[in-house]
Protein backbone atom coordinates (compact mmCIF):
# COMPACT_ATOMS: atom_id res chain seq x y z
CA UNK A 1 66.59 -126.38 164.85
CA UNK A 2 65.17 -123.07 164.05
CA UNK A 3 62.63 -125.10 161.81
CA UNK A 4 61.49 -127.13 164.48
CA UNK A 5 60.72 -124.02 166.68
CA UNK A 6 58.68 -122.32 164.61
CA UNK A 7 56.70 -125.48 163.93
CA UNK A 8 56.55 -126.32 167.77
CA UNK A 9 55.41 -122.47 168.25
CA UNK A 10 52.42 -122.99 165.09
CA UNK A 11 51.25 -126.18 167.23
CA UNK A 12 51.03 -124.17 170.49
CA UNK A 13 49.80 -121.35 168.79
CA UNK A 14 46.94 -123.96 167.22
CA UNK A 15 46.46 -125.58 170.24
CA UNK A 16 45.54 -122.26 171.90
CA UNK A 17 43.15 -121.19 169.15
CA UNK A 18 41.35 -124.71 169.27
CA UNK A 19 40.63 -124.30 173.01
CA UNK A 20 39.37 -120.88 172.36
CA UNK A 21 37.31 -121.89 169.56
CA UNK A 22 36.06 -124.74 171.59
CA UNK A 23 34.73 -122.28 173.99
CA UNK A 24 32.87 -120.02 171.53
CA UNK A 25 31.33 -123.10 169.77
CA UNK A 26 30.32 -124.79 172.78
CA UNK A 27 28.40 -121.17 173.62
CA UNK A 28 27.18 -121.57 170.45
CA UNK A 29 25.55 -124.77 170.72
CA UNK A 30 24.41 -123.36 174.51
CA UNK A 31 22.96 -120.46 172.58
CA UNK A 32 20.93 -122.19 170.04
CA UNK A 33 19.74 -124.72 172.77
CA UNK A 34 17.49 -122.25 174.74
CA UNK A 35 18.07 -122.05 178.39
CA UNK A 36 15.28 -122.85 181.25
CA UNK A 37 12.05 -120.50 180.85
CA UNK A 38 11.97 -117.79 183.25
CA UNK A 39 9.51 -117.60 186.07
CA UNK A 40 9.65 -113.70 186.38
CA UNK A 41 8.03 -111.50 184.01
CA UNK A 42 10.66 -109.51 181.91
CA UNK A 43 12.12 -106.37 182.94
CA UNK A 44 11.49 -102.95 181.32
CA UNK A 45 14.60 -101.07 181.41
CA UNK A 46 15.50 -97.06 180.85
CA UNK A 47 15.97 -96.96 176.88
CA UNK A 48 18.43 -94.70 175.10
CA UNK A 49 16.50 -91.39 174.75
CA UNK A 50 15.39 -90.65 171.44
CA UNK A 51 14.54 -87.13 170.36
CA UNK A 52 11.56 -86.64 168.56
CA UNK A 53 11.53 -85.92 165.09
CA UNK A 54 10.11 -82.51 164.30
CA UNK A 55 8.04 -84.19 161.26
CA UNK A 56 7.53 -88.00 160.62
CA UNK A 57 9.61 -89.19 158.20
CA UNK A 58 8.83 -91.85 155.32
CA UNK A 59 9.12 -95.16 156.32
CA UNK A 60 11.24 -97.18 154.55
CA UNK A 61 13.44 -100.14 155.15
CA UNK A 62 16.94 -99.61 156.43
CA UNK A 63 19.74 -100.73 153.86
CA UNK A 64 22.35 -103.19 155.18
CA UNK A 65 22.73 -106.49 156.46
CA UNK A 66 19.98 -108.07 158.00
CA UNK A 67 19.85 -108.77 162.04
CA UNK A 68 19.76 -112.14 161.85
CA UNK A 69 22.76 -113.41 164.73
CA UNK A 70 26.01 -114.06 162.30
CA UNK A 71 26.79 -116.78 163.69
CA UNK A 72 23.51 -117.89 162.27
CA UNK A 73 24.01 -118.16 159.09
CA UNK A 74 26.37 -119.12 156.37
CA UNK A 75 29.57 -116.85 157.43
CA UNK A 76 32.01 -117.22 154.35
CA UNK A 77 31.21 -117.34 151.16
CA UNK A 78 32.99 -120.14 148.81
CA UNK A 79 35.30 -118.41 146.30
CA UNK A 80 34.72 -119.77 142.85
CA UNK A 81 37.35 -120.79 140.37
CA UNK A 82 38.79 -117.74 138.94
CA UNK A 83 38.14 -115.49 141.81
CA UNK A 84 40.49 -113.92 144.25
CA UNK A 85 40.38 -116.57 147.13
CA UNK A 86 42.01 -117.14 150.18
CA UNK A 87 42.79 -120.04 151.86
CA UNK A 88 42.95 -120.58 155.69
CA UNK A 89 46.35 -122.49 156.47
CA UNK A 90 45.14 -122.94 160.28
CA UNK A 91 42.09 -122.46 162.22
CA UNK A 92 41.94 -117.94 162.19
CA UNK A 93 39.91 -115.49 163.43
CA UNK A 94 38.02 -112.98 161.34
CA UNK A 95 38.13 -109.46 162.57
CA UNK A 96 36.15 -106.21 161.85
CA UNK A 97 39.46 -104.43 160.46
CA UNK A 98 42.95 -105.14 159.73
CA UNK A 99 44.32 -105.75 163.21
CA UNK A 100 43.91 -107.73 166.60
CA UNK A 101 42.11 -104.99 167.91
CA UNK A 102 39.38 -104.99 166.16
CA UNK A 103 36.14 -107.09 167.38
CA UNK A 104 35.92 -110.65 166.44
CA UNK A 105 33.11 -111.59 163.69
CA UNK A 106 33.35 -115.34 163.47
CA UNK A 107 36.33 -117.91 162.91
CA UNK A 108 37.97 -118.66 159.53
CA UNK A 109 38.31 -122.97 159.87
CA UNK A 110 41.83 -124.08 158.37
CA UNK A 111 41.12 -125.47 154.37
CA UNK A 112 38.21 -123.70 154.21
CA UNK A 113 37.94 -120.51 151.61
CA UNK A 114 36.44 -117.01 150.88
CA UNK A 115 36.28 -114.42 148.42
CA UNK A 116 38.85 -112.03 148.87
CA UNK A 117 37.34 -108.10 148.29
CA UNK A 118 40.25 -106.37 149.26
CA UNK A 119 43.61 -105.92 150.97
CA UNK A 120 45.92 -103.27 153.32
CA UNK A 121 48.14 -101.15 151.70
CA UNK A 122 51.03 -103.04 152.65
CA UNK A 123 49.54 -106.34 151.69
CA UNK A 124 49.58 -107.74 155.29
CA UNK A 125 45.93 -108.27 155.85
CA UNK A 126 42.96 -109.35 152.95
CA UNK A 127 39.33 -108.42 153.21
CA UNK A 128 36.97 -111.40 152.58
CA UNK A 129 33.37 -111.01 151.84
CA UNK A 130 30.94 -111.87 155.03
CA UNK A 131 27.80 -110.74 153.83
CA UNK A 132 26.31 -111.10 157.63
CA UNK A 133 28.79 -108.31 158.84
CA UNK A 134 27.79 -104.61 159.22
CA UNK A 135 30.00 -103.79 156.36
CA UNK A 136 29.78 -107.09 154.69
CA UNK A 137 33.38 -108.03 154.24
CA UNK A 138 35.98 -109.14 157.51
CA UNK A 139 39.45 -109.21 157.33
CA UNK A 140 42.07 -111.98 157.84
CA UNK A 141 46.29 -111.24 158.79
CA UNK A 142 48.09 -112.41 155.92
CA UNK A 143 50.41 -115.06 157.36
CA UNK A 144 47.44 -117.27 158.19
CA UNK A 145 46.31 -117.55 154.64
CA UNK A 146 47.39 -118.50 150.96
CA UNK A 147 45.44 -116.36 148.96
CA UNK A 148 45.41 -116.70 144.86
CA UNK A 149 44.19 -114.51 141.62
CA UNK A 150 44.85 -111.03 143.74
CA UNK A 151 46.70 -109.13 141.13
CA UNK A 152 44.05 -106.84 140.61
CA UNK A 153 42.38 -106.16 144.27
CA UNK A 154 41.79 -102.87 145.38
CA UNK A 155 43.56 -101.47 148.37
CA UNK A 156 40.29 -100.80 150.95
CA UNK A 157 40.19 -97.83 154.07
CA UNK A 158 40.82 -99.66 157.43
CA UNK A 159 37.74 -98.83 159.64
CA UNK A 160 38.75 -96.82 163.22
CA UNK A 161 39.51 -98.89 165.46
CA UNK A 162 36.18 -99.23 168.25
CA UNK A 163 36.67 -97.35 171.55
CA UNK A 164 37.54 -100.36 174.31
CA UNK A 165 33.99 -100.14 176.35
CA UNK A 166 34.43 -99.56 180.11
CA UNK A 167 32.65 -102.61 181.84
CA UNK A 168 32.18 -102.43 186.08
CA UNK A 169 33.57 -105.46 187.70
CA UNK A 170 31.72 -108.00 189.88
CA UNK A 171 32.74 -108.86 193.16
CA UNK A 172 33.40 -112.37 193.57
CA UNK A 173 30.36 -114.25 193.38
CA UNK A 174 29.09 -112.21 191.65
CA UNK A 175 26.72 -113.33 188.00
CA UNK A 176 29.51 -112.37 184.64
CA UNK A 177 30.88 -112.62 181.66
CA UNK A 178 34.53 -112.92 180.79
CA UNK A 179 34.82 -112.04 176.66
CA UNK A 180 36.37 -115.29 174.60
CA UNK A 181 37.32 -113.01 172.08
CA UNK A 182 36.58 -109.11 171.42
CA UNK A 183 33.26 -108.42 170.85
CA UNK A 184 30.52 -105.38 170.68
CA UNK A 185 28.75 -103.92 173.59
CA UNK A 186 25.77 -102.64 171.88
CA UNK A 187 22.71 -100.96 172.93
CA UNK A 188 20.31 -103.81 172.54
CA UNK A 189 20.11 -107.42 171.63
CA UNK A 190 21.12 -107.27 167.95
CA UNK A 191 23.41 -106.29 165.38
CA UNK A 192 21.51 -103.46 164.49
CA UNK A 193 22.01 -101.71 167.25
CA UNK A 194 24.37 -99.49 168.19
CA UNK A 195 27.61 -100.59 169.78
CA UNK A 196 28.83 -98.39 172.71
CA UNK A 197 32.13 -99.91 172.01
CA UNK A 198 34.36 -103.30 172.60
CA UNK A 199 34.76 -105.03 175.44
CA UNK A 200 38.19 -106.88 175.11
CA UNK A 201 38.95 -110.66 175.72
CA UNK A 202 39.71 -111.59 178.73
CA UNK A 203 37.66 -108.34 180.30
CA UNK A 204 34.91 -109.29 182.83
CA UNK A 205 31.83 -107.72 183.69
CA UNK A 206 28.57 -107.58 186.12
CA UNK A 207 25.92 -109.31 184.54
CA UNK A 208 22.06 -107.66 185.29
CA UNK A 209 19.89 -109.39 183.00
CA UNK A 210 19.39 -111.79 179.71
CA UNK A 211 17.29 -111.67 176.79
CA UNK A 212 14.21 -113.28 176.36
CA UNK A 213 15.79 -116.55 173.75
CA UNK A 214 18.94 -116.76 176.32
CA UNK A 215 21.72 -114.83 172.66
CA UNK A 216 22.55 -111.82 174.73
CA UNK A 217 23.57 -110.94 177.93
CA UNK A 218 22.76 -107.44 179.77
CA UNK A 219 26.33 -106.14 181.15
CA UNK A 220 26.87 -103.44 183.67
CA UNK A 221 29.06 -100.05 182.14
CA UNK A 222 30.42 -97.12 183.89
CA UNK A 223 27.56 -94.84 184.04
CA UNK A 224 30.04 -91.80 183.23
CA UNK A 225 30.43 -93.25 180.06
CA UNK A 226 26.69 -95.05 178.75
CA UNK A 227 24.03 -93.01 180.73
CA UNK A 228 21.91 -96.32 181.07
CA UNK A 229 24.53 -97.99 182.84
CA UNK A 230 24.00 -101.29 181.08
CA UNK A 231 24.67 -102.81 177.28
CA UNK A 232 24.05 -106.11 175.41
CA UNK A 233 27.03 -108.87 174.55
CA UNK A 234 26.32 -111.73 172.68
CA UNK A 235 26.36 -115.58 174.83
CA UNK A 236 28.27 -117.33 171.89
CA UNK A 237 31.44 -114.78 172.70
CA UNK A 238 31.51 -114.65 176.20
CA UNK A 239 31.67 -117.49 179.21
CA UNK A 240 29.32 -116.40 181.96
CA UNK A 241 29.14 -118.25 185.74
CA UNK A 242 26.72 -117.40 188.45
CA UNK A 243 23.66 -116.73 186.12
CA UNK A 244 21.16 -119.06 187.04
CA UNK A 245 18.81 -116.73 188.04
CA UNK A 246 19.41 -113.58 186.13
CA UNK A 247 16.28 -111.81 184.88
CA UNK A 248 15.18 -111.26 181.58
CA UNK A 249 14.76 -107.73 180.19
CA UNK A 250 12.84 -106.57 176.93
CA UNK A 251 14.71 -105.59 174.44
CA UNK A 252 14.63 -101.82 173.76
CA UNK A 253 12.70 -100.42 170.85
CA UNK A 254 14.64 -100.36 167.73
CA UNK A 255 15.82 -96.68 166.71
CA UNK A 256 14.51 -94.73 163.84
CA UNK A 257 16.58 -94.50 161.18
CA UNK A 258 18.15 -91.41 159.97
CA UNK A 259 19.57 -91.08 155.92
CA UNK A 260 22.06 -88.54 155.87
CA UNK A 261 22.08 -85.78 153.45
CA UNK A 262 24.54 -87.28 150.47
CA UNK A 263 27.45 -85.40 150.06
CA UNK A 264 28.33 -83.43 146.69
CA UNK A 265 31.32 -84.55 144.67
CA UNK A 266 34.52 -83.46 146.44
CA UNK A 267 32.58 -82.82 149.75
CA UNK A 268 34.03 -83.41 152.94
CA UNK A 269 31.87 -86.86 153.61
CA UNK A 270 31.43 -89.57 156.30
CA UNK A 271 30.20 -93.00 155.68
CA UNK A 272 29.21 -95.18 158.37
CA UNK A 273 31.27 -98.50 159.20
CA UNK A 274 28.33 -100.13 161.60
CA UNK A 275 25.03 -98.82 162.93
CA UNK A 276 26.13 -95.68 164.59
CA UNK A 277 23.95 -93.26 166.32
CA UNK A 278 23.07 -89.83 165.21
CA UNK A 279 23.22 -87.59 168.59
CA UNK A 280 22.22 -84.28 168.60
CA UNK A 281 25.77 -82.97 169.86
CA UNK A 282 28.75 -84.32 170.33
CA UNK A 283 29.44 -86.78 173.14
CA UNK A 284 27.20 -90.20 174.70
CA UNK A 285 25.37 -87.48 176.78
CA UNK A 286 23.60 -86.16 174.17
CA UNK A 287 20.10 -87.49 172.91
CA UNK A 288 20.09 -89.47 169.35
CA UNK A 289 17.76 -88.68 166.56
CA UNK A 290 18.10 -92.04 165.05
CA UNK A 291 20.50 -94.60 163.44
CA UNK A 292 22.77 -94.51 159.95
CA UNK A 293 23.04 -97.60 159.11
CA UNK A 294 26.27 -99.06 157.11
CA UNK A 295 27.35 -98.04 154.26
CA UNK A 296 25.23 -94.89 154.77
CA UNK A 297 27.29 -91.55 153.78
CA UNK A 298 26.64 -88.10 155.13
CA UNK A 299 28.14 -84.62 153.94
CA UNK A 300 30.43 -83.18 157.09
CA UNK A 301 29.37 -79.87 158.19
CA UNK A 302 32.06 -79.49 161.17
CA UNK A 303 33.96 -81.55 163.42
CA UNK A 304 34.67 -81.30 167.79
CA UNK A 305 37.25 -79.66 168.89
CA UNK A 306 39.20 -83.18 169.83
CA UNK A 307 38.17 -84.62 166.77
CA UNK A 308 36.40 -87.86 168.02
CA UNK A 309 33.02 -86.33 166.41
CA UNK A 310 31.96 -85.23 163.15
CA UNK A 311 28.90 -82.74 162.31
CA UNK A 312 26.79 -84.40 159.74
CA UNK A 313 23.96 -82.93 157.59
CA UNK A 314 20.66 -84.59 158.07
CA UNK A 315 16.95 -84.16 156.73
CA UNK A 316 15.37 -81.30 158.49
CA UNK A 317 12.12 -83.53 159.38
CA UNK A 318 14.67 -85.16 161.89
CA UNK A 319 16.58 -82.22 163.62
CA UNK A 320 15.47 -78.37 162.61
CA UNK A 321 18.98 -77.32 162.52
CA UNK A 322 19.34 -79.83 159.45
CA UNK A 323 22.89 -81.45 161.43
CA UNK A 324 23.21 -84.51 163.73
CA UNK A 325 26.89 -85.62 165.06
CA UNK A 326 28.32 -88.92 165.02
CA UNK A 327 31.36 -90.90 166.59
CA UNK A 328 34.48 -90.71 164.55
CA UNK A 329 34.91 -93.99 166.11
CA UNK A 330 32.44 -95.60 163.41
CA UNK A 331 32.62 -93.70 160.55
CA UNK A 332 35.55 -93.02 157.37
CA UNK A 333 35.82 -90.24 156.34
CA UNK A 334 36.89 -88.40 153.07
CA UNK A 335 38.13 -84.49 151.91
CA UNK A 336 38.24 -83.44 155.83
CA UNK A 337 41.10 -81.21 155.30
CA UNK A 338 39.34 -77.87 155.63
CA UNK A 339 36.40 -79.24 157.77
CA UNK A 340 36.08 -76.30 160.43
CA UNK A 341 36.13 -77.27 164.26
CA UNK A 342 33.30 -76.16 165.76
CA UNK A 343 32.68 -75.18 169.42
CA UNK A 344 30.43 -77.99 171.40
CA UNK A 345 28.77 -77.85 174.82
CA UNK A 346 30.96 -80.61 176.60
CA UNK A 347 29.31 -84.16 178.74
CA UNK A 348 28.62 -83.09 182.30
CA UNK A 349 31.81 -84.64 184.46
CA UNK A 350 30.41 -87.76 186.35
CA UNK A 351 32.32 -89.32 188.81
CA UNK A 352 32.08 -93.34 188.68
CA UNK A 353 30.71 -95.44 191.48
CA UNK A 354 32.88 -97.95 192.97
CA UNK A 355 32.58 -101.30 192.11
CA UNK A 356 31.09 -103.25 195.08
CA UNK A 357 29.10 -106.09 196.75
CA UNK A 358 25.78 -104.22 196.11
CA UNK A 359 22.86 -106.51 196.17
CA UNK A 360 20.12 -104.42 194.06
CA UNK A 361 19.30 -104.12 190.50
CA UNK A 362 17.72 -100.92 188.65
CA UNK A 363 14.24 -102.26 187.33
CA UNK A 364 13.75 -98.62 185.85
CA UNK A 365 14.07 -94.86 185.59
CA UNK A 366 12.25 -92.51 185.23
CA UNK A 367 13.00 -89.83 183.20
CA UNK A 368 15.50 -92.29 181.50
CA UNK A 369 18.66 -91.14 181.55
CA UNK A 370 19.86 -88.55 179.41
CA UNK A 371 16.11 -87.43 178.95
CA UNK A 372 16.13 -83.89 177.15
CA UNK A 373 13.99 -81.24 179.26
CA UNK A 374 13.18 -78.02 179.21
CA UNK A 375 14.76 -75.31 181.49
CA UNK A 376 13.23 -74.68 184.72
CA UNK A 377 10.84 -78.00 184.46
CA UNK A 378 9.49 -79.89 187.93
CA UNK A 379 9.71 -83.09 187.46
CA UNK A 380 10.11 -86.38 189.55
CA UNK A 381 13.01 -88.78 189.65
CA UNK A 382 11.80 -92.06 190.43
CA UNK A 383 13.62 -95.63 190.87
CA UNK A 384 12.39 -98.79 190.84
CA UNK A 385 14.93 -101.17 192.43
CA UNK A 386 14.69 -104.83 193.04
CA UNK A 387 16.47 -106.83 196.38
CA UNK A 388 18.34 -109.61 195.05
CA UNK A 389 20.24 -110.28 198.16
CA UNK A 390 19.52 -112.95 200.62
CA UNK A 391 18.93 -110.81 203.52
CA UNK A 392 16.03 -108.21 204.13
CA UNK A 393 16.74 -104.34 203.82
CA UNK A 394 15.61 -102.90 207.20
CA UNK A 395 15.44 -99.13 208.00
CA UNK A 396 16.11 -98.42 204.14
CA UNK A 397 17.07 -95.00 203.67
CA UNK A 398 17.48 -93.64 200.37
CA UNK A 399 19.67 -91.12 200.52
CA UNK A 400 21.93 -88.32 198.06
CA UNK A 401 25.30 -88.53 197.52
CA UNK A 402 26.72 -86.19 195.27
CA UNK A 403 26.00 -84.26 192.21
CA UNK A 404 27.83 -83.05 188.86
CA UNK A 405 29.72 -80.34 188.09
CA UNK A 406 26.19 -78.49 187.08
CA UNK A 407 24.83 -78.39 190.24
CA UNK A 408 22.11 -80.31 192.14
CA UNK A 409 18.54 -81.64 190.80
CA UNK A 410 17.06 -82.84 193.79
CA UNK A 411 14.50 -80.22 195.33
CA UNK A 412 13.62 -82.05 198.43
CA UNK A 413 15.44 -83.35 201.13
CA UNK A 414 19.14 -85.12 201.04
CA UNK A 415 17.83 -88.40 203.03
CA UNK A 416 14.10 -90.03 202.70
CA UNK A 417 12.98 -92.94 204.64
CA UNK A 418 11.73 -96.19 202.38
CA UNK A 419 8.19 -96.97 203.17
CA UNK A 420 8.58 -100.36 204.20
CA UNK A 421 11.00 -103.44 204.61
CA UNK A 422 12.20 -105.01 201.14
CA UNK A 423 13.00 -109.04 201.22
CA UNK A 424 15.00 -110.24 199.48
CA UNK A 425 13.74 -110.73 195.36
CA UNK A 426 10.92 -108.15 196.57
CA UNK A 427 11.23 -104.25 195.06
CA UNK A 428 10.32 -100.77 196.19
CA UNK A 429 9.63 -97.54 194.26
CA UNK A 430 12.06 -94.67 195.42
CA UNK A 431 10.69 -91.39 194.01
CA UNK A 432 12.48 -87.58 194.31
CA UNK A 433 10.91 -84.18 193.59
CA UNK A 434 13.50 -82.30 191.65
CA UNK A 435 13.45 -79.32 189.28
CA UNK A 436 15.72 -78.49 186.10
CA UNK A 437 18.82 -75.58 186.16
CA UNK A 438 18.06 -72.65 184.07
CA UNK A 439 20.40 -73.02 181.49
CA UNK A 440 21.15 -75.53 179.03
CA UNK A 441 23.90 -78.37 179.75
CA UNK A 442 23.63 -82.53 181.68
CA UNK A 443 23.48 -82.55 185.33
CA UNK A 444 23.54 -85.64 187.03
CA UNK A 445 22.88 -86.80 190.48
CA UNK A 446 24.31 -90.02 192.08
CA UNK A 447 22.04 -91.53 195.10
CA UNK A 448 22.61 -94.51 197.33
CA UNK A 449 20.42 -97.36 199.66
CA UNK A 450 21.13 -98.19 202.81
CA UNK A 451 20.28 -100.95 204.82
CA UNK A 452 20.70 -100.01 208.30
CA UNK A 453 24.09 -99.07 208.21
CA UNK A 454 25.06 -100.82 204.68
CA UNK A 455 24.95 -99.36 201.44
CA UNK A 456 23.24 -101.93 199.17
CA UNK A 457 22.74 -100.19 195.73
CA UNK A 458 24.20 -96.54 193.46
CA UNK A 459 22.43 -95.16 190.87
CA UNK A 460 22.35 -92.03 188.54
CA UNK A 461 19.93 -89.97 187.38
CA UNK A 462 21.01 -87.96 184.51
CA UNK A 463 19.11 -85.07 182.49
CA UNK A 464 19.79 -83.34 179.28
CA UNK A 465 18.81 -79.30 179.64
CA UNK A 466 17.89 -78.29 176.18
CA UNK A 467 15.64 -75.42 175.09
């Protein structure tokens, strides 16, 4: 009886993988298949800000996986007789670290076999090589394989696991994307960028925008937490509705990338897990020098107070201090025992806008938020914003909500009058005098549109004070 359970519970538990996997390959085969051209040029959206280097550095190509889409090319590698091998018992996921937590990289196909690379201390989950992956192997749970010749496989580090990204809502009707299975939000349409963290399945966000081939969709995030607002998931993991008519938008530039000093022997040392940014303190608020790619491994300087960041040392032509920071959330780490904490300016407090039937998009910012400026620096804040409702925006107002705990930016008045009607797919240019605090820190600003009486879009403007 007990028998027949467990093989009625394996049958259920197939059946719900096959539907899932279903999904994700019938995105697939919706992702490689192009989607209608768009009839609207593509939109240029704020960038992450990227601090200047204070000389140019060589060029040179970054090590690591290349940015071809992984589900573009041959996943698994065969194990060959001899090797260690596992083989998948039933259709499995492959995940980014030992544990259901961990983002999704592709599906493991019952019969089918890899090379196994490497295995959890308590033998409950193997690493198997996928060469397309960030850190070129994935890992499998051990009950859903048979693996063979393992005798001598090292014990490997588990990866941290990925923050869980904070994704705004839609409101019913809304165009979004409900994740099939965890997967990255990164900062642009690739694998090489930077991932702001995972967005869970089953989660659901707003969807602003596509990419120009129809692979990645632009999401909406809690501005508190990604400055930009917005991040890139890839089609083949998600199921989006409502998107007929989303707009493209460019991809962003790719980042710089910045080699980390190598550590001496017995150093305190971080090596990077995916592409992780290089921020010039520690927190999202803060500006990035570049990218370390995978596999890249820095000597640790310091760490934050709460220990989600660690100081790295980094070529002077980058940063003239010689130090970047980087999430703990994407890096190992060795030798940290006497790693001193050291005493950070913290992210500027920014309240989160409630999620809502708004009916605007943000074409672009300018300064783009998180922008490092000078103290005591005029400047103008300016919006473009695009109606995508179906109704007209009379008597526009845009008007000044609140600001952060730093104190205000705007110099002019709280309310200013739109210069003309917007219909609806039409945009207007909203454009603020403001002026930056005398000291060094983020302040942030959160401003509204109304429509007569209606509030019809939110938006930030955020600045980075620096000297």
């Amino acid at each position: 009886m007990n028998s027949q359970k467990e093989t009625t519970g394996r049958g259920r538990l197939r059946w719900a993988f096959g539907i899932a996997l279903w999904l994700v390959l019938g995105m697939l085969l919706a992702a490689c298949g192009g989607g209608a051209t768009p009839t609207q040029p593509p939109i240029v959206p704020p960038t992450e800000p990227v601090l200047v280097p204070t000389a140019v550095p060589p060029v040179s190509p970054a090590p690591g996986p290349t940015a071809m889409p992984l589900e573009a090319q041959p996943v698994v590698p065969t194990a060959q007789e001899g090797q260690p091998s596992a083989v998948a018992n039933y259709n499995t996921w492959i995940y980014g670290g030992p544990g259901p937590d961990y983002v999704v990289y592709a599906a493991f196909l019952g019969a089918n076999t890899a090379q196994v690379v490497g295995k959890t201390q308590d033998g409950l989950w193997w690493a198997i090589s996928v060469p397309a992956a960030p850190s070129q192997n994935g890992w499998v749970e051990g009950s859903w394989v048979t693996v063979s010749n393992v005798d001598n496989v090292s014990v490997l580090p588990a990866p941290p696991v990925p923050p869980t990204t904070d994704l705004v809502p839609p409101a019913a009707g809304d165009p979004q994307a409900t994740a099939l299975v965890n997967t990255y939000v990164r900062s642009g349409p690739g694998g090489t960028y930077p991932a702001y963290g995972v967005a869970p399945a089953g989660a659901t966000a707003r969807v602003i925008g596509r990419s120009s081939d129809g692979a990645w969709w632009v999401v909406r995030l809690d501005p508190s937490k990604v400055g930009a607002g917005y991040g890139w998931v890839s089609a083949s993991t998600v199921q989006a509705s409502n998107v007929d008519s989303i707009p493209v938008i460019e991809a962003p530039p790719a980042p710089p990338t910045v080699p980390p000093s190598a550590p001496p022997a017995g150093a305190a040392a971080a090596t990077a897990s995916d592409y992780v940014y290089v921020r010039s303190g520690a927190g999202t608020c803060f500006a990035a020098y570049g990218v370390a790619p995978p596999g890249s491994t820095g000597e640790i300087a310091g760490k934050s107070s709460d220990g989600q960041w660690w100081q790295v040392k980094i070529p002077a032509e980058f940063a003239a201090s010689g130090a970047g920071w980087v999430s703990a959330a994407y890096v190992t780490t060795a030798n940290t025992g006497n790693v001193p904490a050291v005493t950070t300016e913290p992210c500027a407090e920014v309240p989160v806008p409630p999620p809502g039937t708004y009916a605007c998009y943000l074409q672009s910012q300018t300064p783009a938020d998180y922008s490092a400026m000078a103290p005591d620096t005029d400047f103008t804040m300016t919006w473009v914003l695009s109606n995508t409702s179906t109704e007209t925006w009379s008597n526009g107002v845009l008007e000044f909500i609140q600001s952060g705990s730093g104190g205000d930016l705007h110099t002019g008045s709280d309310t200013i009058g739109l210069a003309s009607e917007v219909a609806p797919g039409g945009s207007t240019t909203a454009a603020v005098p403001g002026r930056t605090a005398g000291s060094t820190g983020s302040y942030g600003e959160l401003w509204q549109i109304l429509s007569g009486d209606k509030t019809v879009c939110e938006f930030w403007m955020i600045v980075n004070v620096v000297e």
